[in-house]
Protein backbone atom coordinates (compact mmCIF):
# COMPACT_ATOMS: atom_id res chain seq x y z
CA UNK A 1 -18.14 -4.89 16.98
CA UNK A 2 -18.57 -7.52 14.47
CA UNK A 3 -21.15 -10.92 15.26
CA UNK A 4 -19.74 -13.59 17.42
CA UNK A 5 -19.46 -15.88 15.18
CA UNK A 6 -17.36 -14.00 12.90
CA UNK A 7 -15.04 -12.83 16.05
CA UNK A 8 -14.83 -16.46 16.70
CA UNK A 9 -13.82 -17.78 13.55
CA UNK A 10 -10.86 -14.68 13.59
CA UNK A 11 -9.61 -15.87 17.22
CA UNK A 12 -9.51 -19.58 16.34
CA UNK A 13 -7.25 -18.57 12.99
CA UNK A 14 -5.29 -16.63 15.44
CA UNK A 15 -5.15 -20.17 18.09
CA UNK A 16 -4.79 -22.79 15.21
CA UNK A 17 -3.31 -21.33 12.32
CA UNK A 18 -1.37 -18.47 13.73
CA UNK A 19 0.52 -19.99 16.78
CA UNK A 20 -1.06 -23.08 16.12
CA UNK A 21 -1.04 -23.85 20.12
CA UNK A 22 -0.27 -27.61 21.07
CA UNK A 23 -2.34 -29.19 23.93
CA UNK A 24 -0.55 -28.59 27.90
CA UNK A 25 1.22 -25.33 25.69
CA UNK A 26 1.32 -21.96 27.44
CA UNK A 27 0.23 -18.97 25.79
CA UNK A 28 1.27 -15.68 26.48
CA UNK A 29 -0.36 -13.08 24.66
CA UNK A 30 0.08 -9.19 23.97
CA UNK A 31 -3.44 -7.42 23.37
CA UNK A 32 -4.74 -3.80 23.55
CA UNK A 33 -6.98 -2.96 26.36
CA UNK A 34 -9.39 -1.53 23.28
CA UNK A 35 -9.61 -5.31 22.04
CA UNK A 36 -10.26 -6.50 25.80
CA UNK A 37 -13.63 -8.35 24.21
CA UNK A 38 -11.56 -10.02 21.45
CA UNK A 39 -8.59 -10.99 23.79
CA UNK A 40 -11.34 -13.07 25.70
CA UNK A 41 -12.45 -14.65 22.90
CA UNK A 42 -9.20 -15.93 22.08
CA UNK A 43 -8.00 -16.82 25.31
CA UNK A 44 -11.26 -19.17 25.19
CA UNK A 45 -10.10 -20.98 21.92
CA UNK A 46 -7.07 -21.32 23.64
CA UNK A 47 -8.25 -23.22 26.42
CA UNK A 48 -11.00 -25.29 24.35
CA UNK A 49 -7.59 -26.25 22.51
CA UNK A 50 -5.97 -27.57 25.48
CA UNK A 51 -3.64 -24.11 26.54
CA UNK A 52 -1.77 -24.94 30.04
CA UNK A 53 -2.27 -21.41 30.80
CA UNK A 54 -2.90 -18.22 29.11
CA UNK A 55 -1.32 -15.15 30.23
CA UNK A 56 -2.00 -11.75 29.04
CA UNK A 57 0.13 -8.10 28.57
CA UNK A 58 -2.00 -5.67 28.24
CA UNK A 59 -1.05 -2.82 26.15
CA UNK A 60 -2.61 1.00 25.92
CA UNK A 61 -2.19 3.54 23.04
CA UNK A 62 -2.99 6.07 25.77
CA UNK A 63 -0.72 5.31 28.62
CA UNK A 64 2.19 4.84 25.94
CA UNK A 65 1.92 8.69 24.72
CA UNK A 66 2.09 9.83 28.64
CA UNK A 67 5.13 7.41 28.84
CA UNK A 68 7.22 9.02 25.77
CA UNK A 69 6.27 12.70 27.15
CA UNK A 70 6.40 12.65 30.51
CA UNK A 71 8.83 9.75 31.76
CA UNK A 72 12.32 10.90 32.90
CA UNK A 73 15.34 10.23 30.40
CA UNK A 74 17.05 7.80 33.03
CA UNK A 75 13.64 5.66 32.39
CA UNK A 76 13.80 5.69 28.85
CA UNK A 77 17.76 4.51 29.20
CA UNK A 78 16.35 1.19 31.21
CA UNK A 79 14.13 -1.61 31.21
CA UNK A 80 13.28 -3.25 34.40
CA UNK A 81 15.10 -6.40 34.91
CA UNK A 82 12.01 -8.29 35.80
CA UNK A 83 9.83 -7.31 32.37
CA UNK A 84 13.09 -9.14 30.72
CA UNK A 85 12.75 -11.84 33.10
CA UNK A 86 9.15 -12.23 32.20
CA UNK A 87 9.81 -12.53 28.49
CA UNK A 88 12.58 -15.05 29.28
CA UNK A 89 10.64 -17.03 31.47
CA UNK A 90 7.54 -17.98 28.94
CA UNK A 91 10.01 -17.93 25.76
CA UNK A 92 12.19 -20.73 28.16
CA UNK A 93 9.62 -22.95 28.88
CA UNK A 94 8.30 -23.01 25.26
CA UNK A 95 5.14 -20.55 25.20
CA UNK A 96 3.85 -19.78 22.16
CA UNK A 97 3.28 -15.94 21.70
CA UNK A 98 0.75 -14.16 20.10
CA UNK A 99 0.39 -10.50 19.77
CA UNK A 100 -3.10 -8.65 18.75
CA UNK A 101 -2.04 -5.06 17.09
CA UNK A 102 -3.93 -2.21 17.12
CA UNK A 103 -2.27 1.25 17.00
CA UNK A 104 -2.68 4.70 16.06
CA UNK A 105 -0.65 5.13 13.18
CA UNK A 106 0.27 8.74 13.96
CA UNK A 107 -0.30 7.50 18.05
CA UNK A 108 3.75 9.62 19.35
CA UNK A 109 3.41 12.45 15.99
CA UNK A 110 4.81 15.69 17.77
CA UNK A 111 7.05 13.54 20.33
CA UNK A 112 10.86 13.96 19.96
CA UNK A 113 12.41 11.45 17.46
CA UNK A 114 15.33 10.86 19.82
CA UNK A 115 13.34 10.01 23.29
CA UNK A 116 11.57 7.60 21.18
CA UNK A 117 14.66 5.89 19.61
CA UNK A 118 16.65 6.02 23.37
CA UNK A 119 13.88 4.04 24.77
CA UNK A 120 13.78 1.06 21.44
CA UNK A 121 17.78 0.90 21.65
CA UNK A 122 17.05 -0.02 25.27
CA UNK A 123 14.18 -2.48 24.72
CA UNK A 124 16.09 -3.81 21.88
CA UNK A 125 19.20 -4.82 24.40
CA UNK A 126 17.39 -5.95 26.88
CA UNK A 127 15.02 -8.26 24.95
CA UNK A 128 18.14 -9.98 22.92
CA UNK A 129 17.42 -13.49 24.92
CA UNK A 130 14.04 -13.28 24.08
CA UNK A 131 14.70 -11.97 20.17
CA UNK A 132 16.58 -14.88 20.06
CA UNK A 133 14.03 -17.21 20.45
CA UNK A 134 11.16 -15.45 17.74
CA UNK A 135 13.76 -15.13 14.82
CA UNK A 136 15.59 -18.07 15.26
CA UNK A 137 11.87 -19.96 15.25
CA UNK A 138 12.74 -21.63 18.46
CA UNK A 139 8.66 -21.15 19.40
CA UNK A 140 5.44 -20.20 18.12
CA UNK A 141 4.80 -16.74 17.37
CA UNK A 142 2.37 -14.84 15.50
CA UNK A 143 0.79 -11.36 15.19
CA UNK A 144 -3.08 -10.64 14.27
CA UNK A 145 -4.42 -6.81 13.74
CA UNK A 146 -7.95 -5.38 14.88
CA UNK A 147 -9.14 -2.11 14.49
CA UNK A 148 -9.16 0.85 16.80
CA UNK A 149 -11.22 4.36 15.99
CA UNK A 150 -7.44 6.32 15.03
CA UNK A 151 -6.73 3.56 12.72
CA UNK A 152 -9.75 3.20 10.72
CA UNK A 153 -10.04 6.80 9.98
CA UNK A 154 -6.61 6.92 9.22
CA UNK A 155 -8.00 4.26 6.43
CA UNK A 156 -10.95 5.46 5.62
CA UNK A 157 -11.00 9.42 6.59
CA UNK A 158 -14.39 10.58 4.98
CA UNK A 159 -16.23 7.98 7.45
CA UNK A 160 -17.14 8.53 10.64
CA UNK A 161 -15.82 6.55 13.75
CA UNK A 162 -18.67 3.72 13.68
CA UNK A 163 -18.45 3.42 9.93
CA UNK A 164 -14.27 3.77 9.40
CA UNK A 165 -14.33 0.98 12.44
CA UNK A 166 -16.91 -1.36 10.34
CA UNK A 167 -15.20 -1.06 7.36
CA UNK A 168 -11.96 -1.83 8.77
CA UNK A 169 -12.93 -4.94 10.35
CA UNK A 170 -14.60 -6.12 7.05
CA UNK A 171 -11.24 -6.05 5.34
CA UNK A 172 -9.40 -7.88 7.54
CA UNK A 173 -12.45 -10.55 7.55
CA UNK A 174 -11.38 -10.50 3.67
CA UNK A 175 -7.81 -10.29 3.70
CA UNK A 176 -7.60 -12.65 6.55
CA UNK A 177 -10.00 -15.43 5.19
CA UNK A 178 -11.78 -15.31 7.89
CA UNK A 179 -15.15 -14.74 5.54
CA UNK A 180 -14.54 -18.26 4.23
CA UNK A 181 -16.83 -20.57 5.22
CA UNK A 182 -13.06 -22.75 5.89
CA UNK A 183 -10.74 -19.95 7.07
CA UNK A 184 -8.77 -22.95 8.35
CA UNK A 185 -9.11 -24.89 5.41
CA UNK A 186 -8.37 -21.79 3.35
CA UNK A 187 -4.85 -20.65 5.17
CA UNK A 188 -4.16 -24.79 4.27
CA UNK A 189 -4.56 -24.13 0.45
CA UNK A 190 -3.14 -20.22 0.77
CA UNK A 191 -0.07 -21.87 2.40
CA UNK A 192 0.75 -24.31 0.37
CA UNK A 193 0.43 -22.00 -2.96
CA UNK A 194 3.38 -19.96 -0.80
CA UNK A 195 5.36 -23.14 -0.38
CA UNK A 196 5.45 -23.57 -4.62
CA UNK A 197 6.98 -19.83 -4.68
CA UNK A 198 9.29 -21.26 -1.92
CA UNK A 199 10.61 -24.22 -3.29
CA UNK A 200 11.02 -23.20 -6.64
CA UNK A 201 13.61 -20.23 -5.49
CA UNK A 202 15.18 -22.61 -3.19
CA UNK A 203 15.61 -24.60 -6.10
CA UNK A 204 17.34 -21.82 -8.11
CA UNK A 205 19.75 -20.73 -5.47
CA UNK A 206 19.88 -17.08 -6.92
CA UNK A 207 22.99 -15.46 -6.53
CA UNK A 208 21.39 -12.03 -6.56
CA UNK A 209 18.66 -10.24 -7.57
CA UNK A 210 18.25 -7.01 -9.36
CA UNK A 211 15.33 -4.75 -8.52
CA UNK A 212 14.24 -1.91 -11.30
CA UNK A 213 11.26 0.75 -11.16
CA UNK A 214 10.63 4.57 -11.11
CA UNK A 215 12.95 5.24 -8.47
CA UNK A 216 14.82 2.20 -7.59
CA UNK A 217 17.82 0.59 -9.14
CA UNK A 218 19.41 -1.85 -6.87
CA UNK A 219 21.62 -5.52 -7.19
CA UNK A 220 20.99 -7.27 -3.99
CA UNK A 221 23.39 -10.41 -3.07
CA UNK A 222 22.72 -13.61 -1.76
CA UNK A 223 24.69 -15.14 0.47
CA UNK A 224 25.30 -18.98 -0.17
CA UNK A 225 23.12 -21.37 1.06
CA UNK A 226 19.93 -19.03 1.50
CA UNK A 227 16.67 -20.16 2.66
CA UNK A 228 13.60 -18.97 1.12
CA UNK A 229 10.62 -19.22 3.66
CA UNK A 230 7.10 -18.44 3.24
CA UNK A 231 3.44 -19.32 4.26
CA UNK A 232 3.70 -21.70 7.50
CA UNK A 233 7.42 -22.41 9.06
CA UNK A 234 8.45 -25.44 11.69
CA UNK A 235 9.82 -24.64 14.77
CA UNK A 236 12.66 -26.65 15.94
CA UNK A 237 10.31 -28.79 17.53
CA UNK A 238 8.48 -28.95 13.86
CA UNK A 239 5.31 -27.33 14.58
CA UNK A 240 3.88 -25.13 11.87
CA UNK A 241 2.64 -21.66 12.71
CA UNK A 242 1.90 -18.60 10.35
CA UNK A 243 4.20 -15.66 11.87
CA UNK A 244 1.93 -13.05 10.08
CA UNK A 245 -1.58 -13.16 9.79
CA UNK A 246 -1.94 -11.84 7.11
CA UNK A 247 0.82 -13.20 4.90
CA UNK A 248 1.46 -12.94 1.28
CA UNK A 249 5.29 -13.04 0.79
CA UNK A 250 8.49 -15.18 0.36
CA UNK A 251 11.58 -13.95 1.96
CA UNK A 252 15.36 -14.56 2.47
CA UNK A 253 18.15 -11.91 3.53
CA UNK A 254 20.66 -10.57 1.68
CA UNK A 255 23.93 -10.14 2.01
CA UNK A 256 24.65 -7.80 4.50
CA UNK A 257 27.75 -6.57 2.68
CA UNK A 258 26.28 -7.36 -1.09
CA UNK A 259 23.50 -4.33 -1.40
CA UNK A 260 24.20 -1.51 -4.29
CA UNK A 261 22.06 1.29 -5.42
CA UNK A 262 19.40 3.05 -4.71
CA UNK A 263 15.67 2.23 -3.59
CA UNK A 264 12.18 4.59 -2.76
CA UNK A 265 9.37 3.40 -0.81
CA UNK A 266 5.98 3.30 -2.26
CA UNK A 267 4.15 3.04 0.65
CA UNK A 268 4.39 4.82 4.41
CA UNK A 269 6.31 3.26 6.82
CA UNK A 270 4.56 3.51 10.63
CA UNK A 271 7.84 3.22 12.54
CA UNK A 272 7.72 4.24 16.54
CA UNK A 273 4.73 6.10 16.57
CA UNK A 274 5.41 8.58 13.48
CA UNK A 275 5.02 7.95 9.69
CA UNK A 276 8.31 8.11 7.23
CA UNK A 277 6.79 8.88 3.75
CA UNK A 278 8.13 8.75 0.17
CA UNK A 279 11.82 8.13 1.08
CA UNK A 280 14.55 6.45 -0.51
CA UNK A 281 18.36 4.76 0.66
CA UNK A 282 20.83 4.57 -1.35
CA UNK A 283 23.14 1.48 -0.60
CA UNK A 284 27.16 0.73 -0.84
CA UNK A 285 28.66 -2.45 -0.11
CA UNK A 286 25.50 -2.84 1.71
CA UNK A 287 25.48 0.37 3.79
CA UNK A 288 23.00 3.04 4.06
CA UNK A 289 25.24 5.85 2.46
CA UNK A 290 22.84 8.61 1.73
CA UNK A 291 19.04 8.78 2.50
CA UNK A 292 16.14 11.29 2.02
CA UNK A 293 12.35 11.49 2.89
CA UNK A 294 9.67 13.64 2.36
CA UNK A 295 7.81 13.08 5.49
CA UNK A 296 9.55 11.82 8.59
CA UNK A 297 13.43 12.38 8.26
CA UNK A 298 14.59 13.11 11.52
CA UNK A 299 12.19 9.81 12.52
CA UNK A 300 14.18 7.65 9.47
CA UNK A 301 17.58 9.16 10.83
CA UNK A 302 17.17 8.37 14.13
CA UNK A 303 16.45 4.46 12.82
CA UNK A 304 19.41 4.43 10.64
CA UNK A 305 21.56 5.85 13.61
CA UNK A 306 20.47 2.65 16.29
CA UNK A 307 23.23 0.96 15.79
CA UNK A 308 25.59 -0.38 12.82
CA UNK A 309 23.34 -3.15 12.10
CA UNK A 310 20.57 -0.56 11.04
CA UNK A 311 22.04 0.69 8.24
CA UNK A 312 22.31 -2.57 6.39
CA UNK A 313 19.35 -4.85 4.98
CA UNK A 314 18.07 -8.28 7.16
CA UNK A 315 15.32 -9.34 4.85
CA UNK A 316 13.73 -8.84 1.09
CA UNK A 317 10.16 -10.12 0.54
CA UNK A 318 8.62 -10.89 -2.62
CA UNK A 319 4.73 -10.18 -2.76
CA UNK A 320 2.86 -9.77 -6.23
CA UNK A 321 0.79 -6.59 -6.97
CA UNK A 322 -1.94 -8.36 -7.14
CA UNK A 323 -2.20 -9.97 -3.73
CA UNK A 324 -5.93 -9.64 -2.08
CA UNK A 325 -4.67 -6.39 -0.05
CA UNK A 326 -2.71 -4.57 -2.88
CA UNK A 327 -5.93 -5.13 -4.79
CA UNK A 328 -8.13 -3.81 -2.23
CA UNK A 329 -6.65 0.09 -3.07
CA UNK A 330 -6.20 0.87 0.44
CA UNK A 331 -3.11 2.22 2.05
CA UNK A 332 -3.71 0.60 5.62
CA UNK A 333 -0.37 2.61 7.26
CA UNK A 334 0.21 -0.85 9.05
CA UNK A 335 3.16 -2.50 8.18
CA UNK A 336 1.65 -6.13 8.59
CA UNK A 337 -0.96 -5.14 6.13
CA UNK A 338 0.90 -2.82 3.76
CA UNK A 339 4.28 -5.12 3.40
CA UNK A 340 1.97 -7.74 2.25
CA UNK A 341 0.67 -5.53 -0.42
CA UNK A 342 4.07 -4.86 -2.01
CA UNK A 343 7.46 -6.10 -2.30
CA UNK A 344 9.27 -4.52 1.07
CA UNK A 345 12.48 -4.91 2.45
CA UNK A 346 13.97 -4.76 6.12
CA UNK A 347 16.21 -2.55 7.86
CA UNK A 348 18.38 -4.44 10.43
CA UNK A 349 18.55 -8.06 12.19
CA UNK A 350 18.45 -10.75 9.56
CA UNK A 351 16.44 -13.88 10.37
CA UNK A 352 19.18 -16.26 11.12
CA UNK A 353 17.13 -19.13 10.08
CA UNK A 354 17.19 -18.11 6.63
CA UNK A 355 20.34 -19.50 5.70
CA UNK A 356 21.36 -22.81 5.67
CA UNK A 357 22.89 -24.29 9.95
CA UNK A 358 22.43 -20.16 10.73
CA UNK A 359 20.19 -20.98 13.98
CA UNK A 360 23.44 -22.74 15.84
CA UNK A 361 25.68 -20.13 14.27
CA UNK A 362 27.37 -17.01 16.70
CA UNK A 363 27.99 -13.56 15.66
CA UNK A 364 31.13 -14.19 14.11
CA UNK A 365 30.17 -16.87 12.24
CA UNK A 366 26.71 -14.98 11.14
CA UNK A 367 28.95 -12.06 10.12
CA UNK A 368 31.19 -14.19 8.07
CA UNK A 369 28.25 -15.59 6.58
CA UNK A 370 26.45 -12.48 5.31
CA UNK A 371 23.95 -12.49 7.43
CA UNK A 372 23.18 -8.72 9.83
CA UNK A 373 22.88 -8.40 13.22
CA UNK A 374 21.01 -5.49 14.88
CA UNK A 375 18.27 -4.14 17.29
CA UNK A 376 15.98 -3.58 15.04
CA UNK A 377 14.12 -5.50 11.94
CA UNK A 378 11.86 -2.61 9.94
CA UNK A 379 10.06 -3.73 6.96
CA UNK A 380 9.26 -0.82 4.30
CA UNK A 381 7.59 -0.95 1.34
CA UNK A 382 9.47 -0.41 -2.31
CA UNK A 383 7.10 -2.62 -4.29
CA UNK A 384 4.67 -1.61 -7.08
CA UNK A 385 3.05 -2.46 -10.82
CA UNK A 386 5.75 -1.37 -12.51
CA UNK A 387 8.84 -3.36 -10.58
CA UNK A 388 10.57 -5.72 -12.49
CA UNK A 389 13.20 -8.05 -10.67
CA UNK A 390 15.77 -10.60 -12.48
CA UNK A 391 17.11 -13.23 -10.74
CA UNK A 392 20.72 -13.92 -11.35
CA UNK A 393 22.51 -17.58 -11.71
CA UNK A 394 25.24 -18.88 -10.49
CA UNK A 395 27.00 -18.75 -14.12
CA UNK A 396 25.89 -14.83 -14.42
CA UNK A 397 22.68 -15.41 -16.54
CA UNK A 398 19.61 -13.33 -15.80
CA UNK A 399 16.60 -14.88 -15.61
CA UNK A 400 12.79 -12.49 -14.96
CA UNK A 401 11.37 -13.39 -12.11
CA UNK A 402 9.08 -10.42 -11.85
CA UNK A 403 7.52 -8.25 -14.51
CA UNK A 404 5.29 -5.12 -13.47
CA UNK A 405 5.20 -6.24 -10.09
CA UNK A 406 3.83 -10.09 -10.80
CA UNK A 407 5.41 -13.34 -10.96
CA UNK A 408 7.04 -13.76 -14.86
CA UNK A 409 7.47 -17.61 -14.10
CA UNK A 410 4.90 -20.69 -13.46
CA UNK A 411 5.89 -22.73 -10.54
CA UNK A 412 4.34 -25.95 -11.73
């Protein structure tokens, strides 16, 4: 393990920067049993910051893989009613949540693709309440990474365990700020470097952009009134938290009805267990209409296949190639670390916060409004050196926004 102090410093990012936790605020927080020692730590800064009360899920890489081979098919159909009350209950009274990953990348390889996928369609309609509440910003919420042995040698595979485990940890440290003397101070200045990015497409009102690179040649709508968010966002009660720790990115949706062409990942995508590897979707009228992968196609199909929602795009991210974790030359097979290496994209729900009154909108209205509805929201990675991107105006004229995978404009 790390020092103290250095474990300290991640875990008060994590309280103050990540959730940012308000005095008399519940937390309720999701942690590995692996990161037992960490969880403590932070559920410490929690109270030192005035938490009402933490309360803690433990997860277990170990006890998951029994689940998906051994539990009957009836089980994977169902959630209990009182796990969904639980989720409910904290997201109600205005918890803020924070979730501490650390998973084997290839932790349910070998499992079959469609036990897997009957047990997230479940999860995913039983947790809609509580859904409702993260992507509509209604709380708090924010995810941190640490390492576990699988992981790190996954990362670094010509170390052994203690070494793969070290080095791992020293990235994040690096990627994270947390080896500033300030991390606090640091995520201020990162944040607010995100918020230029952020205003000045807000400003622009794109109404679509056009992706091209080896590979990819795609016209992505916008639907009217589009939000671009990025860095720190308010909840409705106005307090700023960091969803994503790390974060590098600004993001909108599309239109769920306004994606054409065709687009191939650049990076792995880690999706339920099992890695998807250099695939591509190709996209009419926003649809999924054809699809292939190298590694991982039955896994892809079965994520395209959840529901209608799926098939169509919630979210686009803009990240430059030379953001601190592209630049580190490490394929992490994490999506909270990759898709903030590299431009990505999202299968599925749309954040309906990300258009302009979306939060009080229904389904209807949503639909109406471009924006897609689904169980599932699946980043994956299509962004490189040699992307370009044009944004296009309102009159038709194309304007660069990227150029070999960097900004091509100066937000000042």
């Amino acid at each position: 393990m790390p020092s103290t102090d250095m474990l300290e410093k991640y875990a008060e990012l994590a309280i103050h920067t990540g959730v940012n936790l308000q005095e008399n605020q519940t937390l309720m927080m999701n942690a590995p049993v692996d990161g037992a020692e960490f969880a403590r730590i932070v559920a410490r800064k929690a109270y030192e910051a005035g938490a009402k009360q933490v309360h803690i899920n433990w997860t277990d890489d170990t006890m998951q893989r029994l689940f998906f081979e051994n539990a009957a098919q009836e089980v994977l159909e169902t959630v209990p009613q009182w796990l969904v009350d639980r989720q409910n209950y904290f997201a109600e009274n205005g918890a803020a949540v924070l979730s501490i990953r650390s998973t084997n990348p290839d932790l349910l390889n070998g499992i079959d693709s469609s036990r897997i996928a009957t047990y997230n369609k479940a999860a995913g309609e039983a947790m809609k309440n509580f859904r409702k509440y993260i992507m509509n910003d209604k709380i708090s919420w924010s995810i941190v990474a640490i390492p576990n042995t699988e992981w790190a040698q996954k990362v670094f595979p010509n170390d052994s365990e203690e070494d793969a485990v070290a080095k791992l940890w020293e990235q994040i440290f690096t990627i994270t700020r947390v080896d500033k003397d300030d991390p606090l101070k640091a995520w201020e200045e990162h944040n607010e470097l995100l918020a230029q990015a952020r205003d000045y497409l807000n400003q622009k009102q794109y109404k679509k952009l056009i992706y091209k690179a080896p590979g990819t040649d795609l016209e992505v709508a916008l639907p009217e009134g589009h939000k671009w968010k990025g860095g720190a966002s308010p909840t409705e009660d106005g307090i700023n938290f960091n969803a994503n720790i790390p974060t590098e990115e600004v993001f909108t949706l599309p239109h769920k009805y306004g994606v054409n062409g065709t687009v191939t990942s650049t990076k792995p995508l880690s999706y339920g267990g099992n890695l998807i590897e250099n695939f591509s979707l190709t996209f009419e009228e926003g649809k999924v209409v054809d699809f292939s992968a190298e590694k991982g196609y039955e896994t892809l199909q079965e994520l395209l296949n959840m529901d209608e929602g799926a098939r169509r795009l919630g979210e686009l991210a803009i990240v430059p190639h030379k953001s601190p974790i592209s630049q580190s030359g490490l394929i992490f097979f994490n999506t909270l670390y990759d898709e903030n290496a590299s431009c990505h994209l999202a299968l599925g729900k749309a954040y309906p916060s990300s258009v302009k009154g979306g939060a009080d909108m229904d389904e209807e209205q949503l639909d109406k409004n471009g924006v897609n509805n689904s169980l599932v929201h699946v980043d994956f990675m299509m962004g490189s050196g040699e992307l370009d991107i044009d944004g296009v105006t309102e009159d038709g004229t194309k304007e660069p926004l990227f150029r070999d995978g960097n900004w091509a404009i100066d937000f000042n």
